[in-house]
Protein backbone atom coordinates (compact mmCIF):
# COMPACT_ATOMS: atom_id res chain seq x y z
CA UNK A 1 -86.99 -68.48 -188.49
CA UNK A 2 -87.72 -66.27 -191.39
CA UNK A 3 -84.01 -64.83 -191.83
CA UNK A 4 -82.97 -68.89 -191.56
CA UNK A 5 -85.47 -69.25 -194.32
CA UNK A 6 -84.10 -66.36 -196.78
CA UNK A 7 -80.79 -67.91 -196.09
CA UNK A 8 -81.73 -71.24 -197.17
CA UNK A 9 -83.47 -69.90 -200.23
CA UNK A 10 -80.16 -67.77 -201.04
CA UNK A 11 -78.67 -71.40 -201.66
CA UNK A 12 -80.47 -72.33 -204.59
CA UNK A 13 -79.24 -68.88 -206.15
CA UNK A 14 -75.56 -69.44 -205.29
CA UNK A 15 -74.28 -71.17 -209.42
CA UNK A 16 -76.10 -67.74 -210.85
CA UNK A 17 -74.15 -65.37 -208.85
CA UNK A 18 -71.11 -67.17 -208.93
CA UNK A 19 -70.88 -67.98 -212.54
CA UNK A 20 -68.98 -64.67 -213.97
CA UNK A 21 -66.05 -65.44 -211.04
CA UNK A 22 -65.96 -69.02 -212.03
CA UNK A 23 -65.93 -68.59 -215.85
CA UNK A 24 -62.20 -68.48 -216.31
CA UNK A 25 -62.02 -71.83 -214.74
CA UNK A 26 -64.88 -74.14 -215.81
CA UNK A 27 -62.68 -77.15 -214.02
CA UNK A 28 -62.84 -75.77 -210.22
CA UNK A 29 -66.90 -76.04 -210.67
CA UNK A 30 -66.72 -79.84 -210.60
CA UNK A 31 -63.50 -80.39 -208.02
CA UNK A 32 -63.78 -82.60 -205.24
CA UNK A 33 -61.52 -80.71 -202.39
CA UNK A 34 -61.72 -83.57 -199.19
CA UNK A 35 -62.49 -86.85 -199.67
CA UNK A 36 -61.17 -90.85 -198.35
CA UNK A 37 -62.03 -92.41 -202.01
CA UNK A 38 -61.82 -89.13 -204.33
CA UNK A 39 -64.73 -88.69 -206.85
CA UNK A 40 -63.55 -88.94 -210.70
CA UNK A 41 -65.07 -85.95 -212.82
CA UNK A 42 -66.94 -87.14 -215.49
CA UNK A 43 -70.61 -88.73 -215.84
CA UNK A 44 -70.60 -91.28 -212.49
CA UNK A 45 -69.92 -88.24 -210.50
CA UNK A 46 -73.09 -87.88 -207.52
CA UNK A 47 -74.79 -84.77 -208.04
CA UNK A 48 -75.65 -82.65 -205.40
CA UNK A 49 -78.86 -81.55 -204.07
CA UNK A 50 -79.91 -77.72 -202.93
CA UNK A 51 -79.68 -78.69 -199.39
CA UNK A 52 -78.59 -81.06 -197.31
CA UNK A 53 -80.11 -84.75 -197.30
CA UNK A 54 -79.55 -86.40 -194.48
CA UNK A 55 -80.91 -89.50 -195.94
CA UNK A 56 -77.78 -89.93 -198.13
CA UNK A 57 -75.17 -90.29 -195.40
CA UNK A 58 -72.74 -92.84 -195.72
CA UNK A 59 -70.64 -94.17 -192.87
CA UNK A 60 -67.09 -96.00 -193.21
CA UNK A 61 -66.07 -97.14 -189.50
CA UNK A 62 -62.64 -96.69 -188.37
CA UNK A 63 -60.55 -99.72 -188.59
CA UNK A 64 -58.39 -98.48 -186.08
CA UNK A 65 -60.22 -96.86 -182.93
CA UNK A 66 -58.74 -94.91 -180.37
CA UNK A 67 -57.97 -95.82 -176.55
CA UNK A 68 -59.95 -93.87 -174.31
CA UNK A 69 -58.08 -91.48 -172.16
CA UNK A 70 -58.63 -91.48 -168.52
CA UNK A 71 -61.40 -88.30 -167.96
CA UNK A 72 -58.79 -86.78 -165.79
CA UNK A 73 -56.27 -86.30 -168.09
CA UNK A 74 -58.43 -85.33 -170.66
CA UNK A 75 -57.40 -81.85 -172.11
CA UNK A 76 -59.34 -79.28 -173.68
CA UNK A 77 -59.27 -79.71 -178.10
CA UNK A 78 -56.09 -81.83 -177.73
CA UNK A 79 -57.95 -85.50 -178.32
CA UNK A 80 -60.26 -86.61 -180.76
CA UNK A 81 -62.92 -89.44 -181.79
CA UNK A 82 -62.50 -91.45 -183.78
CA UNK A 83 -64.82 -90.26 -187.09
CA UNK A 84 -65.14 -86.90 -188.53
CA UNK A 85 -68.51 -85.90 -190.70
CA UNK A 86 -68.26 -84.14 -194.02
CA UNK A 87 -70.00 -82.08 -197.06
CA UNK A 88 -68.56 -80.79 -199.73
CA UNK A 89 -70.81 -78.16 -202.25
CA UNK A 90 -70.04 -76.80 -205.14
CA UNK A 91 -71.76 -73.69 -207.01
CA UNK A 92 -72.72 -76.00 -209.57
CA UNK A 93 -73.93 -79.45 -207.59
CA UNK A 94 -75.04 -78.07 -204.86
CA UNK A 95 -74.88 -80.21 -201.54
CA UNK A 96 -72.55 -83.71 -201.77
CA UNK A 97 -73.62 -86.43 -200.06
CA UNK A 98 -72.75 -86.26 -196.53
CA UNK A 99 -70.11 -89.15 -195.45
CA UNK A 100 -69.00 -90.34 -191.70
CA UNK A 101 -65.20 -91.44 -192.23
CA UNK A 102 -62.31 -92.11 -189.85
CA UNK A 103 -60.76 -89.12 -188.60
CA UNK A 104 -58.13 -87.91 -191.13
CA UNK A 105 -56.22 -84.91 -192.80
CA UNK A 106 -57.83 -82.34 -195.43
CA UNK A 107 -56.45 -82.71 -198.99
CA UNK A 108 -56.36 -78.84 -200.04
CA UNK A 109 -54.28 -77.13 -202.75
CA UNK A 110 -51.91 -74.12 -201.61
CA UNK A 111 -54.25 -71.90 -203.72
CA UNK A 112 -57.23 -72.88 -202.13
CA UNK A 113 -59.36 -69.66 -200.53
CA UNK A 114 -59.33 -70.74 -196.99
CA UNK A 115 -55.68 -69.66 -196.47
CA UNK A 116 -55.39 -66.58 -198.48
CA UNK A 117 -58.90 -64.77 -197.13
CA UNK A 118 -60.10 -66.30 -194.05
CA UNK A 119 -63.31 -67.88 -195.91
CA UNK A 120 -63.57 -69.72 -192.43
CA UNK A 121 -66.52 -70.48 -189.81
CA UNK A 122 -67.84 -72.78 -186.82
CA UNK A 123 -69.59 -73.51 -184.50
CA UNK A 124 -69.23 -74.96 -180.42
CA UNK A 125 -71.49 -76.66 -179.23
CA UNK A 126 -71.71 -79.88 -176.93
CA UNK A 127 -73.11 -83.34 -176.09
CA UNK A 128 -73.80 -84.91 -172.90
CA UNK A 129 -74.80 -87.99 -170.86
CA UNK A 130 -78.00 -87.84 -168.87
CA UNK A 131 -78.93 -89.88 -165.44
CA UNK A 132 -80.46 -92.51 -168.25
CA UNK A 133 -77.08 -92.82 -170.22
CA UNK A 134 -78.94 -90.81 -172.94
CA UNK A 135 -77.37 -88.34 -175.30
CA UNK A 136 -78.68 -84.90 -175.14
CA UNK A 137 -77.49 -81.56 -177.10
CA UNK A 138 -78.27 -78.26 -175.73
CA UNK A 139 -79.50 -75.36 -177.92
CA UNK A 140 -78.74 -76.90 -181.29
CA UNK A 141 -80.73 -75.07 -183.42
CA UNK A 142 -79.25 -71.73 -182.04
CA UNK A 143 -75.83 -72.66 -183.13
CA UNK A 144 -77.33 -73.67 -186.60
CA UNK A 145 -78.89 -70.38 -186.78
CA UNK A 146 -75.36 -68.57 -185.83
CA UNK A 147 -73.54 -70.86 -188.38
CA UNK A 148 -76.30 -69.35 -190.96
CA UNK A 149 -75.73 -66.21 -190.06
CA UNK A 150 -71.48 -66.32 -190.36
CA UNK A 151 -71.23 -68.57 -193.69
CA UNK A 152 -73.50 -66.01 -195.11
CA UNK A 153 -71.84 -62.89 -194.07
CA UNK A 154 -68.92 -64.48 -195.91
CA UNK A 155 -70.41 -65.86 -199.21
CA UNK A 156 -70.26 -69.62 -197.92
CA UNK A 157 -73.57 -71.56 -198.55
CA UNK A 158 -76.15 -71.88 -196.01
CA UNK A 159 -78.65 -74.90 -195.01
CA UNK A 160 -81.11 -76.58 -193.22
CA UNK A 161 -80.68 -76.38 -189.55
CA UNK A 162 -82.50 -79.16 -188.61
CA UNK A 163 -81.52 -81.50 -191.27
CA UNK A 164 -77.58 -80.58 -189.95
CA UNK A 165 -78.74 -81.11 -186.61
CA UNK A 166 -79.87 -84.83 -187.92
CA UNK A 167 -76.65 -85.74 -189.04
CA UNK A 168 -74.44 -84.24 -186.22
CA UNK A 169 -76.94 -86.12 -183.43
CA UNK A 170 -76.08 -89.69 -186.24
CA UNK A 171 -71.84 -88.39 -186.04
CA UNK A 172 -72.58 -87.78 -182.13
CA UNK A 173 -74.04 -91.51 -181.75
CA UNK A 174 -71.43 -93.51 -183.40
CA UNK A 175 -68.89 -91.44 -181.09
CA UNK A 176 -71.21 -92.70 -177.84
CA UNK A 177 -68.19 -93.86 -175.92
CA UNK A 178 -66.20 -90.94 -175.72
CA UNK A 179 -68.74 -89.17 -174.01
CA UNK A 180 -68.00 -89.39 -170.83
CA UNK A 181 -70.40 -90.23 -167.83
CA UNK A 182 -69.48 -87.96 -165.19
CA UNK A 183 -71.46 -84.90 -164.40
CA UNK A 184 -69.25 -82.07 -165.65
CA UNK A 185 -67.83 -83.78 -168.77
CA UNK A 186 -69.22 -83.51 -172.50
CA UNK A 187 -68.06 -84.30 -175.90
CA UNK A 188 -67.12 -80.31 -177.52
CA UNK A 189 -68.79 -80.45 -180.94
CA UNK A 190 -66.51 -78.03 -183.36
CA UNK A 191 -68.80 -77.93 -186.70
CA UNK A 192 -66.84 -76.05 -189.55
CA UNK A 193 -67.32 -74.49 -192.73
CA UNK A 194 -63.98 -73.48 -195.32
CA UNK A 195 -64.04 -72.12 -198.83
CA UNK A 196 -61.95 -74.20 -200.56
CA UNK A 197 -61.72 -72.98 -204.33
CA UNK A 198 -58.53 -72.79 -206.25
CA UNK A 199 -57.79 -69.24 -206.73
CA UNK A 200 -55.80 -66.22 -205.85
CA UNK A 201 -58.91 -64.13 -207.41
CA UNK A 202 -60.48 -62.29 -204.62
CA UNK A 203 -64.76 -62.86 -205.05
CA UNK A 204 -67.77 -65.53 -203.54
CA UNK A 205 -66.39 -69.34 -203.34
CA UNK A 206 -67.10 -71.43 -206.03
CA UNK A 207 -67.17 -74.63 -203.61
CA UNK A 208 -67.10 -75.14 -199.68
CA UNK A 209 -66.60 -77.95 -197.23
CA UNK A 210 -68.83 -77.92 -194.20
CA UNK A 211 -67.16 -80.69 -191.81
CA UNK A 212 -67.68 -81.73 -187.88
CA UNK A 213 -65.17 -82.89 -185.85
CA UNK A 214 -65.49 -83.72 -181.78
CA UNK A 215 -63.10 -83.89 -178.65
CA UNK A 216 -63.94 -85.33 -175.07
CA UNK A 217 -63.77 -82.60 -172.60
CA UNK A 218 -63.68 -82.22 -168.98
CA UNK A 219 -64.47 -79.63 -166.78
CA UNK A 220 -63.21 -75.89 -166.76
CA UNK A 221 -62.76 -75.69 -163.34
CA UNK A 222 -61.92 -79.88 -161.94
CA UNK A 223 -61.20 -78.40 -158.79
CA UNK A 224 -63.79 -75.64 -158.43
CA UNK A 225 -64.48 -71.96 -160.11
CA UNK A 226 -61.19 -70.32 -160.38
CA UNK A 227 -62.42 -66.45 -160.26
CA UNK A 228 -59.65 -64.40 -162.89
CA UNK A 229 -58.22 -60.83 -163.34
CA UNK A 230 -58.81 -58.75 -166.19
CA UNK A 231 -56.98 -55.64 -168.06
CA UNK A 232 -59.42 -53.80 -169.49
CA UNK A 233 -58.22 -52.98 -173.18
CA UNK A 234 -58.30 -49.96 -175.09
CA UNK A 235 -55.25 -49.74 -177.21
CA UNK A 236 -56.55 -52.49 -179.79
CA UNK A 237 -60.47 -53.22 -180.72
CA UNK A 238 -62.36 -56.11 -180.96
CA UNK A 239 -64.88 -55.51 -182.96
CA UNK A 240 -66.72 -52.26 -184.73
CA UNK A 241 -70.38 -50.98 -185.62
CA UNK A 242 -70.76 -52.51 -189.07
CA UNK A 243 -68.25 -54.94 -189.12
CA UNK A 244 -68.25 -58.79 -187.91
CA UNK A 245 -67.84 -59.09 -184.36
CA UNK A 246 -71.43 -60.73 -184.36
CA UNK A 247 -70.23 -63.43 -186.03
CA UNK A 248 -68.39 -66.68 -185.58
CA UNK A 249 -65.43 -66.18 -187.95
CA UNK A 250 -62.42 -67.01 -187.84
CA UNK A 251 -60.88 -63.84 -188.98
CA UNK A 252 -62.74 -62.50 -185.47
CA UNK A 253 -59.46 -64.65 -183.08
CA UNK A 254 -56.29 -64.12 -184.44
CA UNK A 255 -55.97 -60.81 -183.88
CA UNK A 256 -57.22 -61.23 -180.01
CA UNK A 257 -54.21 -63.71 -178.99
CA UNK A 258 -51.59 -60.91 -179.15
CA UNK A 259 -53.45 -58.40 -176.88
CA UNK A 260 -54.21 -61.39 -174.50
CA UNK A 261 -50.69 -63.06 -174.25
CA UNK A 262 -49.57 -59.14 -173.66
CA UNK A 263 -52.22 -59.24 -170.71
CA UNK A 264 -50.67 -62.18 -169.40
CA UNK A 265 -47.50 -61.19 -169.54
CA UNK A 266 -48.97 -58.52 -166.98
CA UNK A 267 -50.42 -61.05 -164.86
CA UNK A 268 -53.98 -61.03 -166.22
CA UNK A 269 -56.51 -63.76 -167.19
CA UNK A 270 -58.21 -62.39 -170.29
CA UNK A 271 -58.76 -59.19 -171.88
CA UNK A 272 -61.57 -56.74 -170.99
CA UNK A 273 -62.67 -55.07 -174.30
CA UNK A 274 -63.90 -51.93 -174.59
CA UNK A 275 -65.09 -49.68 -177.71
CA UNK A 276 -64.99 -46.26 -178.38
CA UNK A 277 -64.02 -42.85 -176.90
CA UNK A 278 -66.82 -43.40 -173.93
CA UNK A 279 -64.88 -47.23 -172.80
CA UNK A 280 -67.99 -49.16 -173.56
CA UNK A 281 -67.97 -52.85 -171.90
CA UNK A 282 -67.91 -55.44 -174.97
CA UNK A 283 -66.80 -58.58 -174.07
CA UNK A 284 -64.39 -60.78 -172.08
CA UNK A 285 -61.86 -62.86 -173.91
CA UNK A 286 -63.99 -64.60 -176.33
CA UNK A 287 -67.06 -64.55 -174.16
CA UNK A 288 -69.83 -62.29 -173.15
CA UNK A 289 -69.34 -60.13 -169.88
CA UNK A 290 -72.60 -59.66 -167.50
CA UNK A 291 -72.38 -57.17 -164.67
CA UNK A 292 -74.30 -57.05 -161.62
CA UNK A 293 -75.29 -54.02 -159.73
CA UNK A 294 -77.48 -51.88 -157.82
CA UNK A 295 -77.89 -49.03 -159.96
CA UNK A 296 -78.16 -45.62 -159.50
CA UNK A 297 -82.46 -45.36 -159.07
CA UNK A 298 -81.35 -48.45 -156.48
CA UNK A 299 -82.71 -51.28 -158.27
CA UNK A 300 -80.86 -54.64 -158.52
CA UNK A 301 -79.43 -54.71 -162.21
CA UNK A 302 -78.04 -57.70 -164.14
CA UNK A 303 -76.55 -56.57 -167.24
CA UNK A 304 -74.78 -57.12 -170.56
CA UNK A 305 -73.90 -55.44 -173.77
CA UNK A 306 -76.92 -55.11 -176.61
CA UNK A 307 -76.34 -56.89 -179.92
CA UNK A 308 -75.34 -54.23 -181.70
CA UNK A 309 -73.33 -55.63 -184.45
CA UNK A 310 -70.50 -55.90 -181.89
CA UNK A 311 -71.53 -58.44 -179.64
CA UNK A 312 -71.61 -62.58 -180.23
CA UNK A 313 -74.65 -63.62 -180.07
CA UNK A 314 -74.18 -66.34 -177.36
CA UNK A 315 -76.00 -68.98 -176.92
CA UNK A 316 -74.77 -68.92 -172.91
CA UNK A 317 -75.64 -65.66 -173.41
CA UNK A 318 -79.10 -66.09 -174.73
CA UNK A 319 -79.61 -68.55 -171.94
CA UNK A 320 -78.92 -66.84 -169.09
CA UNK A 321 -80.81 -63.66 -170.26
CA UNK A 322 -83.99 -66.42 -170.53
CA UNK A 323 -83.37 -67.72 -167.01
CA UNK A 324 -82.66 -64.16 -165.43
CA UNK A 325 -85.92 -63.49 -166.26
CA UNK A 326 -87.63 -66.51 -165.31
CA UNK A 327 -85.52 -66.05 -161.60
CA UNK A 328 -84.65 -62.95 -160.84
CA UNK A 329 -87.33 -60.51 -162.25
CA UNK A 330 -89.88 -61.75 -159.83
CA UNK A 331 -87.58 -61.46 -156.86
CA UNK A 332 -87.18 -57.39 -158.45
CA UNK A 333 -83.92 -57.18 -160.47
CA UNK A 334 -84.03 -55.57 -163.37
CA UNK A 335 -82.19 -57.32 -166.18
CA UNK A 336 -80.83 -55.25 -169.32
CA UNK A 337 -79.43 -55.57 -172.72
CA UNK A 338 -77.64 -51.93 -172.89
CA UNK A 339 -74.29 -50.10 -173.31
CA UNK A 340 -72.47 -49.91 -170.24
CA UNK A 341 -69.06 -47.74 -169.47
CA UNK A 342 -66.52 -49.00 -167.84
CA UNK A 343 -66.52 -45.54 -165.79
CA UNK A 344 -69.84 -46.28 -164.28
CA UNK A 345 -68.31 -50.03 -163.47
CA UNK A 346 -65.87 -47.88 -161.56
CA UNK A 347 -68.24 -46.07 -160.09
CA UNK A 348 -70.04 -48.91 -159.09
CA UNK A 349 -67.65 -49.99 -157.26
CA UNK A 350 -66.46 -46.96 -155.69
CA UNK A 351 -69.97 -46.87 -154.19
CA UNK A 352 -70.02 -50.07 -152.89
CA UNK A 353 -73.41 -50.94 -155.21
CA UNK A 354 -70.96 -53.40 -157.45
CA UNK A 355 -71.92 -57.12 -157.46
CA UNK A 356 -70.50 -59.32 -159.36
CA UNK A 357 -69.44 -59.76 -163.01
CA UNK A 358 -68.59 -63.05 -164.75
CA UNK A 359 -68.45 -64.02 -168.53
CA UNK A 360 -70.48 -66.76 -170.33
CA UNK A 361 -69.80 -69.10 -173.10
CA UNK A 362 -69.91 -72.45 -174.17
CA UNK A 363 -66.82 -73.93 -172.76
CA UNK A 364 -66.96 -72.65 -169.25
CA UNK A 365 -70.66 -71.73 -168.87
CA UNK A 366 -69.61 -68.77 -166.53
CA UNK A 367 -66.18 -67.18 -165.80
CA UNK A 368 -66.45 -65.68 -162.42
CA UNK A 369 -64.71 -62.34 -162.04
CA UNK A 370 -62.62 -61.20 -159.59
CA UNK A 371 -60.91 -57.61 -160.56
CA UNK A 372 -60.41 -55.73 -163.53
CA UNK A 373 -57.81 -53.38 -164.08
CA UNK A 374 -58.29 -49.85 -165.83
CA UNK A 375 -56.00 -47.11 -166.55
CA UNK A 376 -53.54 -48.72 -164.46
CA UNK A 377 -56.36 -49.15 -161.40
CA UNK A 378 -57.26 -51.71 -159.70
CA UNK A 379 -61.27 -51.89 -159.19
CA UNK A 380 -62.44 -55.55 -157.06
CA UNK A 381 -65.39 -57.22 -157.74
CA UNK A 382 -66.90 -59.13 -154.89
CA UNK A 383 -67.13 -63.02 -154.22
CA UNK A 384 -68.88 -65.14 -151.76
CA UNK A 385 -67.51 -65.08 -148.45
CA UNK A 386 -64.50 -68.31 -148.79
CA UNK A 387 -65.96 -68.90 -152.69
CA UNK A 388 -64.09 -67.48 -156.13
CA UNK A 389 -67.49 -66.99 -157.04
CA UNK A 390 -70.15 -64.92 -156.70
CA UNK A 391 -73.76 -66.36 -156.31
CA UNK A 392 -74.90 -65.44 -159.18
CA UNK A 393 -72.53 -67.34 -161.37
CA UNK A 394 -73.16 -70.26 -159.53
CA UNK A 395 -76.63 -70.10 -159.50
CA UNK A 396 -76.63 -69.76 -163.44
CA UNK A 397 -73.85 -72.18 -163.73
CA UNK A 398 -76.45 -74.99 -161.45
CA UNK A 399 -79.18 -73.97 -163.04
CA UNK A 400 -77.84 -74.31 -166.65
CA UNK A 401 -75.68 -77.95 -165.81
CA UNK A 402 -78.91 -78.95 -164.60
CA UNK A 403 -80.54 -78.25 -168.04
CA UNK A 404 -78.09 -79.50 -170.08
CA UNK A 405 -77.25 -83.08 -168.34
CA UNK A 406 -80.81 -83.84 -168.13
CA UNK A 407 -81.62 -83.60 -164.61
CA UNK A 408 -84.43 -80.88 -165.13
CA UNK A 409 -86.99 -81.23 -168.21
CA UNK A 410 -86.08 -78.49 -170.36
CA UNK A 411 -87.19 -77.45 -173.91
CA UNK A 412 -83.57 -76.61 -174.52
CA UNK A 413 -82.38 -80.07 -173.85
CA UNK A 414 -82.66 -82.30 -177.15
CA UNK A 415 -82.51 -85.95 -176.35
CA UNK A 416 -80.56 -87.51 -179.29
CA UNK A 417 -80.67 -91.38 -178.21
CA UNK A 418 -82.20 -93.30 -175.69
């Protein structure tokens, strides 16, 4: 809470810092970069606030609203509602009012910063429908938090969390119908932040657009968990001690899809990443990787990486941490946030005291694992007997759907309409 608050107070400060970058053009201080009716410069113009006031939204309905796709054909950030929520800031206005319009294209200018230095950031988060027919988010104020923490690392502006969570849970009720009702289904919730000043200069943004845009989704696996294969990859990095794995850029995925479609050219899944000389275990894909095993003093060990500056900071992640030790401490595992090799995975298995291994994020909850692939060996990682799972994974993955659709009371669960 306190690091949320010196963001939010950095806000206030942004014009100050920004004003010998934006002094050799006065005019890109007072642009409007995305709007349906564009603002005229000049005295009529709305001023901005420090933060964001949720109390100023506007809403313009769609004239035109989509048909609703069939749930099963429904595929994964291909289809989206109908509205999209929006607001701009500038260094010298501060916070826009925040508008619901119909879903449409951005108006940017080739120049803008967005495409030249990957001033980019978001968010993924979901809403779902409860027994009731209620809407409920899960976690919000942990992706609000991350979202912080990435605009900051790259000179965007930062905000309230809650008063963003008030107008995404408004964006999320007008989209009501194309959440679907079926236990396994959600509306994906991509909230975004761009620079988008004018300028080839390289320095902070001098104004940003922080915009939300939605897509039904159905379930990773329709048919059941699908357990994958994994090359574990040392000849490119994903991230470094003091640079920006930890956060949710966009910079962060580009250079992953190369090294992944080179793994599936091979005939694997995703991408096992390791760091450094010793072949530390980072992450999977673009999710966090969780080992289980009976370690060496004999104890029953879930683990995962540390947040070292490397590692996403999950809110799966987080999650299943919090429930592993609610569940599985008092029935003696031992569960750990440390560095791992991928020789003692090896060894692991070599001994027969491997367990299971599965990733975690927001899309597929967990990613069970079936074999990894190192230094051109194979090493297998069990399943339950018939299942491409092991019980683990579906434990957390129960135990987490359960939260998140309502069916348990849960602090984690945040009803947004009844």
């Amino acid at each position: 809470m306190m690091l949320v608050k010196r963001l939010r107070s950095s806000t206030v400060r942004w014009a100050d810092q920004l004003a010998p970058f934006l002094s050799h053009n006065a005019q890109v201080q007072t642009q409007r970069f995305y709007s349906s009716s564009p603002y005229n410069d000049g005295p009529s113009v709305p001023r901005g606030t420090p933060d964001i006031d949720p109390s100023a939204l506007t809403i313009e309905r769609t004239s035109s609203p989509k048909r609703l796709l069939d749930p099963k054909d429904l595929i994964f950030g291909r289809n989206f509602t109908d509205h999209m929520l929006s607001i701009e800031w500038t260094a010298q206005d501060g916070w826009l009012p925040p508008r619901i319009t119909p879903y449409q294209n951005l108006s940017l200018d080739p120049s803008a910063c967005v495409f030249h230095y990957a001033f980019t950031c978001f968010e993924g988060m979901k809403a779902y429908k409860d027994p009731q027919n209620r809407i409920r988010l899960f976690r919000p104020d942990r992706n609000m938090y991350r979202l912080n923490r990435s605009s900051s690392r790259i000179a965007l502006p930062t905000f309230d969390g809650d008063k963003f969570t008030e107008l995404i849970s408004k964006f999320v009720e007008l989209e009501e119908r194309f959440i679907p009702k079926q236990k396994g289904y959600s509306l994906y919730i991509r909230p975004t932040m761009i620079g988008t000043q004018n300028t080839l200069g390289v320095g902070p943004p001098g104004s940003a657009l922080l915009y939300v845009i939605a897509s039904p989704v159905g379930p990773y696996y329709p048919t059941g968990f699908k357990a994958i294969s994994l090359e574990a990859t040392e000849s490119a990095v994903r991230a470094w001690p003091g640079g920006v794995g930890d956060r949710k850029l966009g910079a962060n995925y580009a250079p992953c899809i190369v090294p992944q479609i080179d793994a599936a050219k091979r005939g694997y899944q995703q991408n096992l990443w390791l760091f450094g000389e010793e072949g530390y275990v980072t992450e999977v894909g673009t999710m966090n990787m969780f080992v289980a095993w009976v370690n060496e003093e004999g104890v029953k060990e879930l683990i995962t990486a540390p947040l070292d500056g490397t590692i996403l900071e999950g809110v799966t992640r987080e999650s299943i941490l919090a429930l592993a030790r609610e569940k599985l401490e008092p029935e003696g595992w031992t569960v750990s946030e440390r560095k791992y090799t991928m020789a003692e995975m090896k060894k692991a298995a070599d001994e027969g005291r491997l367990l299971e291994a599965f990733g975690a994020g927001t899309a597929a909850v967990v990613s069970p694992v079936k074999a990894v692939t190192w230094r051109g060996e194979e090493i297998k990682i069990p399943l339950s007997p018939g299942k491409e799972t092991g019980p683990l994974a579906e434990s957390f993955w129960n135990w987490m759907l359960a939260i998140q659709y309502g069916e348990v009371d849960h602090p984690w669960s945040q009803i947004v309409s009844n």
